[in-house]
Protein backbone atom coordinates (compact mmCIF):
# COMPACT_ATOMS: atom_id res chain seq x y z
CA UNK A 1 18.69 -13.67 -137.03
CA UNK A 2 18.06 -15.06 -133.88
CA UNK A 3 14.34 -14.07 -132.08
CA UNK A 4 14.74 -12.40 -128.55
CA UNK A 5 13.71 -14.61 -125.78
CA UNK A 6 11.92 -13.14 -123.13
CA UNK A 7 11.82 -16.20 -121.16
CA UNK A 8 14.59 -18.25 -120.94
CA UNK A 9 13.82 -22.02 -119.50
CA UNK A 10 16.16 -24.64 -118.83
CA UNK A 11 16.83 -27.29 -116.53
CA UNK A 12 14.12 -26.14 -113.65
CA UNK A 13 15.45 -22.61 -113.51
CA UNK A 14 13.50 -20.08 -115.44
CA UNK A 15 14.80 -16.43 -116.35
CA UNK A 16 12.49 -13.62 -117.53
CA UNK A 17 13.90 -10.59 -119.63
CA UNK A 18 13.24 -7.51 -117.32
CA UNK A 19 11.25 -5.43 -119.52
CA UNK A 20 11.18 -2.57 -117.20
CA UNK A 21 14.91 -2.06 -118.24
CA UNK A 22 14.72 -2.07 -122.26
CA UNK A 23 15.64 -0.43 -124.99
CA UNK A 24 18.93 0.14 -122.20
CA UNK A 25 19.30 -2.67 -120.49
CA UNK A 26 19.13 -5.79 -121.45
CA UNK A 27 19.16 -8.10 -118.39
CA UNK A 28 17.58 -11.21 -117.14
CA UNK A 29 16.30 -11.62 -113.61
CA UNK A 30 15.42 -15.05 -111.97
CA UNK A 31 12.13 -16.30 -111.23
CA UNK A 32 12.31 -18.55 -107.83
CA UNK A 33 9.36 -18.84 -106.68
CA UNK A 34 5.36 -17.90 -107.27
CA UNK A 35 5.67 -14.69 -105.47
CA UNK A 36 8.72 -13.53 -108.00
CA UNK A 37 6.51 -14.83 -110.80
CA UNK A 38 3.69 -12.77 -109.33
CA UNK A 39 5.42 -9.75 -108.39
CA UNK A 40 6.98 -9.50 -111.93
CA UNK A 41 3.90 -10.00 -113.86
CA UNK A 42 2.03 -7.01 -111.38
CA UNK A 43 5.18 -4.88 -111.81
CA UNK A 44 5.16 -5.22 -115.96
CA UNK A 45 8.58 -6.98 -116.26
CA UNK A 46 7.21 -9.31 -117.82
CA UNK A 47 3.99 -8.78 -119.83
CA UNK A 48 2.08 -9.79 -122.80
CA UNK A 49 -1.07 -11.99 -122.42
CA UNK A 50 0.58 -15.31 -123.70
CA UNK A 51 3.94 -14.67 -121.58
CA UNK A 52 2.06 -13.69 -118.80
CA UNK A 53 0.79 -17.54 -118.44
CA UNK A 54 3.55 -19.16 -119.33
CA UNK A 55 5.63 -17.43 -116.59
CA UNK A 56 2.85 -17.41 -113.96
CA UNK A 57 3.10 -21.59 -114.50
CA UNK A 58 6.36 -21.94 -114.81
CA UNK A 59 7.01 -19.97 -111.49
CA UNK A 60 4.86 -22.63 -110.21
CA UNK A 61 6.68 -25.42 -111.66
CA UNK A 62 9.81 -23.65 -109.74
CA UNK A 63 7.97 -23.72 -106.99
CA UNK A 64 6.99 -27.56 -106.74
CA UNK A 65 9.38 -29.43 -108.04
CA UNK A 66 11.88 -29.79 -105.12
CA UNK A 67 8.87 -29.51 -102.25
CA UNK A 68 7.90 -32.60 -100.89
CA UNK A 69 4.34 -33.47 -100.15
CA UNK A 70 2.79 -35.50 -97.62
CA UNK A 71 -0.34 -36.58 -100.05
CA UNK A 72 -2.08 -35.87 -103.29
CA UNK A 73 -4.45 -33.49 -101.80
CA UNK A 74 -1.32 -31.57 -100.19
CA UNK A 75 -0.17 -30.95 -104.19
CA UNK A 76 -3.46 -30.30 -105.17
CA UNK A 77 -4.72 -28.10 -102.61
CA UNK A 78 -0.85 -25.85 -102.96
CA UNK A 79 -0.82 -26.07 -106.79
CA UNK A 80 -5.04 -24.97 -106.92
CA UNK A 81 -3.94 -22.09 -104.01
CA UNK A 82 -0.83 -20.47 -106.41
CA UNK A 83 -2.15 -20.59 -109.51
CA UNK A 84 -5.54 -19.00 -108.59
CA UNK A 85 -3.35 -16.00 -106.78
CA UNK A 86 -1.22 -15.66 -109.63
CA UNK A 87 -4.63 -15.14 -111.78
CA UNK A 88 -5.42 -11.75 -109.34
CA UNK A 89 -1.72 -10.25 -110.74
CA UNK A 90 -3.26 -9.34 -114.13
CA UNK A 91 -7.21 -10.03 -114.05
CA UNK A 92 -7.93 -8.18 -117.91
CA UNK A 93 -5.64 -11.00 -119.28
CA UNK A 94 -7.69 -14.20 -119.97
CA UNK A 95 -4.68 -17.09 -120.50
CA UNK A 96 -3.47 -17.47 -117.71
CA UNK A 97 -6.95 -17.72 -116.19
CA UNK A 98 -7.67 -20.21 -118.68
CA UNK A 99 -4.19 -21.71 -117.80
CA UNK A 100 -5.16 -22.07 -114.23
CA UNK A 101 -8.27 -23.48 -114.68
CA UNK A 102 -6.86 -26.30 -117.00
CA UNK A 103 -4.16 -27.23 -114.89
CA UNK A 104 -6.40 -26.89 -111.87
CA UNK A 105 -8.72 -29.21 -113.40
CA UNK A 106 -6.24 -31.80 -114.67
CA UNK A 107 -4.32 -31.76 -111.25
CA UNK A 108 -8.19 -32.81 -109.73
CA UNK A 109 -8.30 -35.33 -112.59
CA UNK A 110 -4.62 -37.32 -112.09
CA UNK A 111 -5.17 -36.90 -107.72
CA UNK A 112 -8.41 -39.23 -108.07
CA UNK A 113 -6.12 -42.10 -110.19
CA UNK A 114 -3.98 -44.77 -108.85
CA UNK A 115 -0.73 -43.16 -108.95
CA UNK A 116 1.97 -41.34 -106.60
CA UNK A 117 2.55 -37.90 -105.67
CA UNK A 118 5.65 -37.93 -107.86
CA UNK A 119 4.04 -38.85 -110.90
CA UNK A 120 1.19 -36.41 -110.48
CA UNK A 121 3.95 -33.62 -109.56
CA UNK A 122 5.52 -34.93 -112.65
CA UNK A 123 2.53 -35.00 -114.64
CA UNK A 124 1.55 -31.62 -114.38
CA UNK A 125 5.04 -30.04 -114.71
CA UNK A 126 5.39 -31.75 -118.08
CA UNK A 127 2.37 -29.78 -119.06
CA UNK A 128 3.25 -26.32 -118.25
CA UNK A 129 6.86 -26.79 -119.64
CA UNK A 130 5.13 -27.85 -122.46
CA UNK A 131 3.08 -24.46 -122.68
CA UNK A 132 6.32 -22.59 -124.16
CA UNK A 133 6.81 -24.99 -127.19
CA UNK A 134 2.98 -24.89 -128.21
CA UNK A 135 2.80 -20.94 -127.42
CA UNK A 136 6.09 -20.37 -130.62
CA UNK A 137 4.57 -23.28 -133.11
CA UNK A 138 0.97 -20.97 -132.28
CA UNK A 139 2.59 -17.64 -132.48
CA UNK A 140 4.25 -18.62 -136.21
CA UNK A 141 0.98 -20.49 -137.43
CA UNK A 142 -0.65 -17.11 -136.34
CA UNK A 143 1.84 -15.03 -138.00
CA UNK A 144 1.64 -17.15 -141.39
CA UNK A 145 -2.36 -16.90 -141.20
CA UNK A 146 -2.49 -13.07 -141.01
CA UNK A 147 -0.08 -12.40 -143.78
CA UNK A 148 -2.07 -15.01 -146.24
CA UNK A 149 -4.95 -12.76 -145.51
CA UNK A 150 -3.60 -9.31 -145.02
CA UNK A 151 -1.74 -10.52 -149.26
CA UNK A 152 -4.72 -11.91 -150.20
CA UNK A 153 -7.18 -8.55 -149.83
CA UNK A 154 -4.58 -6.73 -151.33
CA UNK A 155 -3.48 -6.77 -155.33
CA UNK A 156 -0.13 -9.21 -155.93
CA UNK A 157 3.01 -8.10 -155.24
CA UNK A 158 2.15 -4.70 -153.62
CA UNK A 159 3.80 -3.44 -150.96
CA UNK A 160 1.91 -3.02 -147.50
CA UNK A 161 2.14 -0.49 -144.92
CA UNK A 162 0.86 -1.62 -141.84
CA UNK A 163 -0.02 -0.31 -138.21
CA UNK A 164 0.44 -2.33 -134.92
CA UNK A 165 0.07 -0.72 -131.67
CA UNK A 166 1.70 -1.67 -127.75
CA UNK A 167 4.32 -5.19 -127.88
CA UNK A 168 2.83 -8.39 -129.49
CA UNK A 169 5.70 -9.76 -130.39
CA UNK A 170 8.61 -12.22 -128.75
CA UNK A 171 8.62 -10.26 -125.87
CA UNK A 172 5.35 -10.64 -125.10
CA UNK A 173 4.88 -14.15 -126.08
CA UNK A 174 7.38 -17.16 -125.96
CA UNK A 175 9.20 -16.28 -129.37
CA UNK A 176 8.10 -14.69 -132.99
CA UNK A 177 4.89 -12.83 -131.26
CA UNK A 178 0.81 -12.58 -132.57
CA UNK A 179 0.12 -9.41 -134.24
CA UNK A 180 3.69 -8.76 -134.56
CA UNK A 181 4.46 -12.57 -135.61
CA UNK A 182 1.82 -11.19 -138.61
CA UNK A 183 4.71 -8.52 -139.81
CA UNK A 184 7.25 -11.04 -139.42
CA UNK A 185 5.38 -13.10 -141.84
CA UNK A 186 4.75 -10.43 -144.09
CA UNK A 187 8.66 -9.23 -143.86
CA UNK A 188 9.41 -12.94 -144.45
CA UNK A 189 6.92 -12.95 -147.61
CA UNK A 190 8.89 -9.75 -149.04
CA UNK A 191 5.68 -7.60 -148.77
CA UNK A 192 6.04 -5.72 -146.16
CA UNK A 193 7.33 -1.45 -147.04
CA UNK A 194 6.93 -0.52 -143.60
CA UNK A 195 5.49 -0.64 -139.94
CA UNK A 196 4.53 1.99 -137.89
CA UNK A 197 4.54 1.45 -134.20
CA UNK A 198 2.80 3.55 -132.19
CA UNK A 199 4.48 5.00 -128.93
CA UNK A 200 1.98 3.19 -126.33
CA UNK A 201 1.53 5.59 -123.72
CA UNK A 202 2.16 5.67 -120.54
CA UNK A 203 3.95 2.92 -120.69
CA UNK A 204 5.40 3.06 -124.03
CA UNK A 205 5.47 -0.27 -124.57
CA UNK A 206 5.99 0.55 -128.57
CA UNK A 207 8.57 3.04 -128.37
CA UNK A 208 10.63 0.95 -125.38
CA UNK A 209 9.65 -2.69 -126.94
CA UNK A 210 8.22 -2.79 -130.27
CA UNK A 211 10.55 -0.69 -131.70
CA UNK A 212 13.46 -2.53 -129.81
CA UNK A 213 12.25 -5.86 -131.85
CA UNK A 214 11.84 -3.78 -135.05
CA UNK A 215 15.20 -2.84 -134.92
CA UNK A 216 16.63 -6.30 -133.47
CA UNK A 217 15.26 -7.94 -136.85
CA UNK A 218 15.91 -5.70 -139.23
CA UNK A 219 12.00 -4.98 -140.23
CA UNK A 220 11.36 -1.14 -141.97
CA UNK A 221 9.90 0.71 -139.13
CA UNK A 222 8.80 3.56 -138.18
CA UNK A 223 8.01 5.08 -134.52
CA UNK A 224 4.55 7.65 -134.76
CA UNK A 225 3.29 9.16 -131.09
CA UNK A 226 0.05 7.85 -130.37
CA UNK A 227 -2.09 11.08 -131.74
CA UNK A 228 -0.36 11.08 -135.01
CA UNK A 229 -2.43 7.57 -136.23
CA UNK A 230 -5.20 9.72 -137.73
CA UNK A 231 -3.24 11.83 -140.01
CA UNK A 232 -0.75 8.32 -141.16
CA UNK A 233 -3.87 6.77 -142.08
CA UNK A 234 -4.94 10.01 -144.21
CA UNK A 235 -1.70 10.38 -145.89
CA UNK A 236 0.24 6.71 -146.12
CA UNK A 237 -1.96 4.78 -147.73
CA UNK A 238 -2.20 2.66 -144.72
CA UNK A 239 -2.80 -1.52 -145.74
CA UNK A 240 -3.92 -2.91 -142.49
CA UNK A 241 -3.80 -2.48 -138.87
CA UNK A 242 -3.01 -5.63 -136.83
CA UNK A 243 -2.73 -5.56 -133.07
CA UNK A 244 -2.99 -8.41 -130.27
CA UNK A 245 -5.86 -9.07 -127.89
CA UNK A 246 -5.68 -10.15 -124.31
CA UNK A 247 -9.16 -11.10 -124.07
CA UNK A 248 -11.71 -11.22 -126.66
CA UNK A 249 -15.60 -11.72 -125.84
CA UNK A 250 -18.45 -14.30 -127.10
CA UNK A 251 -19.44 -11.70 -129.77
CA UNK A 252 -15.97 -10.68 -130.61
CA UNK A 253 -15.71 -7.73 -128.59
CA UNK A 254 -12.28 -7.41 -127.60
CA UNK A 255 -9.87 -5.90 -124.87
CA UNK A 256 -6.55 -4.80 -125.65
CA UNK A 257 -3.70 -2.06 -124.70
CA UNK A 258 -5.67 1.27 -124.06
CA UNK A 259 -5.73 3.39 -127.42
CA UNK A 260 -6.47 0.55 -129.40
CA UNK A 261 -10.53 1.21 -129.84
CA UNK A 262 -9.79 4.65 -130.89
CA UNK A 263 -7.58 3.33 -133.45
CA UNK A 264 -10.05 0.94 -134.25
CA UNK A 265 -12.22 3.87 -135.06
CA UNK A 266 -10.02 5.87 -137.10
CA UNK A 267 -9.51 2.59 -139.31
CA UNK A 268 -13.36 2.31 -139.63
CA UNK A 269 -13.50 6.11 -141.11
CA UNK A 270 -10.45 5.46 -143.24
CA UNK A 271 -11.39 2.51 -144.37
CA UNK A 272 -8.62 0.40 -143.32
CA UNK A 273 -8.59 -3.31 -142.55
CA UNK A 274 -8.79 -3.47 -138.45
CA UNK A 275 -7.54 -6.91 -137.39
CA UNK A 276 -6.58 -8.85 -134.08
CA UNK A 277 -4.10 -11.64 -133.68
CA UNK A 278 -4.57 -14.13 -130.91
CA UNK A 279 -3.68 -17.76 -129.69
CA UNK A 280 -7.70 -19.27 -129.68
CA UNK A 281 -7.52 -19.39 -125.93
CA UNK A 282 -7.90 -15.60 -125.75
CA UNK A 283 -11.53 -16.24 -126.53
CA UNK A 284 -13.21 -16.37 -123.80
CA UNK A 285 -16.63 -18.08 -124.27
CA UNK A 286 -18.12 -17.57 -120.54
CA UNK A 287 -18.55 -14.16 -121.37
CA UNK A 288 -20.60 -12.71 -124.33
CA UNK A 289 -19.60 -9.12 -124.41
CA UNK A 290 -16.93 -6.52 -124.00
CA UNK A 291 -19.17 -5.07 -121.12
CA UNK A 292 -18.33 -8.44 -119.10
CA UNK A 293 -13.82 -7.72 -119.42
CA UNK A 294 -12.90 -6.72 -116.29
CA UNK A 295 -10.53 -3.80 -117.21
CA UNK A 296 -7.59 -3.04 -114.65
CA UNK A 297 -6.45 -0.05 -113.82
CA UNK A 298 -2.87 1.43 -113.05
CA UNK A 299 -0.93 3.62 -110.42
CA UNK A 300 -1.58 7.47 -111.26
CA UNK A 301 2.23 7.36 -110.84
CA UNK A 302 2.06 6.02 -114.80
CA UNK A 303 0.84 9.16 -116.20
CA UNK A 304 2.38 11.94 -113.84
CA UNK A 305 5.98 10.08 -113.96
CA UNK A 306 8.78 9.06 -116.13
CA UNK A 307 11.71 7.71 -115.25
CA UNK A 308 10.86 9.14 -111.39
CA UNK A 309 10.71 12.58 -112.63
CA UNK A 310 6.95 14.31 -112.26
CA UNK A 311 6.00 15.69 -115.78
CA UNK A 312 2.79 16.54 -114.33
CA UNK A 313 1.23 19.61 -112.31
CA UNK A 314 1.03 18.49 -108.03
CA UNK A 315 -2.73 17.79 -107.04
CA UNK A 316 -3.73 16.85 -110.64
CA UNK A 317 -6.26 13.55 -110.98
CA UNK A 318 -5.29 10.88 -113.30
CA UNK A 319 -7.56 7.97 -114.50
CA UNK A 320 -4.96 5.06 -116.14
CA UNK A 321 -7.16 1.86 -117.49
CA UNK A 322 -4.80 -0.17 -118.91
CA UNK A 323 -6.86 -1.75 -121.24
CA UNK A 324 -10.02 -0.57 -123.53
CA UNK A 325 -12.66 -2.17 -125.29
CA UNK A 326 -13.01 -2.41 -129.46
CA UNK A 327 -16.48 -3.37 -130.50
CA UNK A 328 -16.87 -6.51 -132.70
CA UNK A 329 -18.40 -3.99 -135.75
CA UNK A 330 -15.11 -2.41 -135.64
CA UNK A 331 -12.90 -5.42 -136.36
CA UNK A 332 -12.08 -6.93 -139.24
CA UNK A 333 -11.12 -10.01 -138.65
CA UNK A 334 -9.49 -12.10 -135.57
CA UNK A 335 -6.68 -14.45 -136.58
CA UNK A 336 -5.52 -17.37 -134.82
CA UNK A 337 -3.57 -19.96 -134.87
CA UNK A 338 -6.61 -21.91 -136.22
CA UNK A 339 -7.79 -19.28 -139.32
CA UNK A 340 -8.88 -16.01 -139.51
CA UNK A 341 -12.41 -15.38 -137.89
CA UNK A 342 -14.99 -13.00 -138.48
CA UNK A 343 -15.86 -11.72 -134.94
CA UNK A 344 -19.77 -13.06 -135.85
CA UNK A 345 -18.43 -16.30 -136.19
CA UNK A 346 -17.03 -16.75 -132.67
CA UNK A 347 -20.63 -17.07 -130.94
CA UNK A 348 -21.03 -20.35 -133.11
CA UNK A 349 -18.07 -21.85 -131.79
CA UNK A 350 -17.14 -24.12 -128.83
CA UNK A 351 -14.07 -23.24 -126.62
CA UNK A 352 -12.58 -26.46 -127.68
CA UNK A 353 -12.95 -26.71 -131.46
């Protein structure tokens, strides 16, 4: 079966599966410009931490690629002033950030060489298109790593039951997904019994998205509200819990969907593998704790709304991080598409290796 595309590329136009619409819809809208790839990446139709950068660029690459410029430091001074506003959309997410500041940095690089504004354009749009076939070969050398672990802790041929929480999966990513690339792999491997996907509220990013994947492939799944994780871990024999990461600290420390520390928690008491699954660039090595993760927070609207209808008593406060932070001593181990990490290993380690 065919993996869902959430962004569709081809010939200089670039399409992003409104995610605001599924399980119901499924339709594509068109990115045009940096202020559509903005505006879609503040307004959730499109999200995921790996997505999130590759549409951010690519809306730049839109942007650029017809303009004409009257100079090198024209391109360089439009290209540095869009990609650090597209950063601001989603500021807990670290690759695009780390996006920007490559691309910034190589734009700086080519502008100081003999060569034309053309071939600089050029230059740098071959590198961001680029981003989307290096984010899938990632995603599956990610997915193949986990599984190899997640088999290899557990006795041969056993069937594994295994917990994932929020989207990590094609729709978040440009095809097969991190944590949920993991239960592909596993599926794949013929070890997987079942997945339960937790409902991700208030956005319900597992109930709308995961769940819409689960289904789209086939995979044995099973959808659990986000306060029944406790009790599945007491009763089902739970194997592992793998979920994604959108930025993970120095020490290991790392920042994902709000509700997954308290997962990470329950795990810990259980005594239940706790891992994340990550392209390497989520690390970021500037900062060396969780304390240091900006965490954003959404509209109140999230929590006292769905679908437009108020669920929630008039004058009523609301406090709606979108992101929290699970300690390094909680997790297990953080697999990339390099190996699987322990979290103390990170500090020893160079953003490039």
């Amino acid at each position: 079966m065919s993996l869902l595309q959430a962004i569709k590329w081809s010939e200089g136009r670039l399409q992003i599966l409104d995610q605001l619409l599924l399980p119901h819809v499924t339709k594509y809208i068109e990115i045009g410009s940096v202020q559509d790839g903005y505006d879609a990446i503040k307004n959730m139709q499109v999200r995921g931490a790996p997505a999130i950068a590759i549409v951010g660029c690519l809306s730049l690459v839109v942007e650029i690629q017809h303009k004409s410029y009257a100079d090198k430091k024209a391109l360089l001074h439009d290209i540095k002033e869009k990609l650090e506003y597209l950063v601001t959309a989603r500021p807990t997410a670290v690759n695009i950030k780390l996006a920007a500041d490559e691309l910034i940095t190589l734009t700086t690089k080519v502008s100081n060489l003999e060569t034309s504004v053309s071939d600089m354009k050029e230059r740098i749009i071959t590198r961001i298109v680029s981003m989307l076939e290096k984010d899938l070969a990632d995603n599956m050398a990610i997915g193949n790593h986990g599984a190899s672990e997640i088999m290899r802790t557990h006795p041969k041929e056993s069937q594994l039951r295994i917990i994932t929480h929020c989207n990590t999966g094609s729709l978040a990513t440009s095809g097969y997904g991190t944590a949920l690339g993991v239960i592909r792999s596993l599926h794949n491997s013929n070890r997987l019994e079942q997945v339960y996907c937790t409902e991700t509220r208030p956005y319900n990013q597992g109930a709308r998205l995961t769940a819409y994947e689960l289904v789209h492939d086939n995979i044995p799944s099973t959808l659990i509200c986000d306060d029944m994780v406790a009790s599945l871990m007491k009763q089902k024999n739970i194997s592992a819990v793998v979920v994604g990461a959108d930025r993970v600290a120095r020490n290991g420390d790392t920042a994902n969907k709000i509700g997954t520390y308290q997962i990470a928690v329950l795990a810990k008491y259980h005594k239940v593998p706790f891992y994340i699954a990550a392209p390497f660039t989520t690390i970021d090595f500037s900062i060396t704790s969780g304390d240091d993760i900006k965490i954003e927070e959404r509209p109140q609207s999230e929590l006292t709304h769905i679908n437009g209808i108020r669920i929630a008593a008039d004058g009523i406060n609301c406090w709606n991080p979108a992101f929290d932070i699970t300690p390094a001593e909680l997790i297990t181990g953080i697999i990339t598409e390099k190996k699987v990490y322990k979290p103390s290993e990170l500090t020893n380690l160079r953003a490039k290796e």
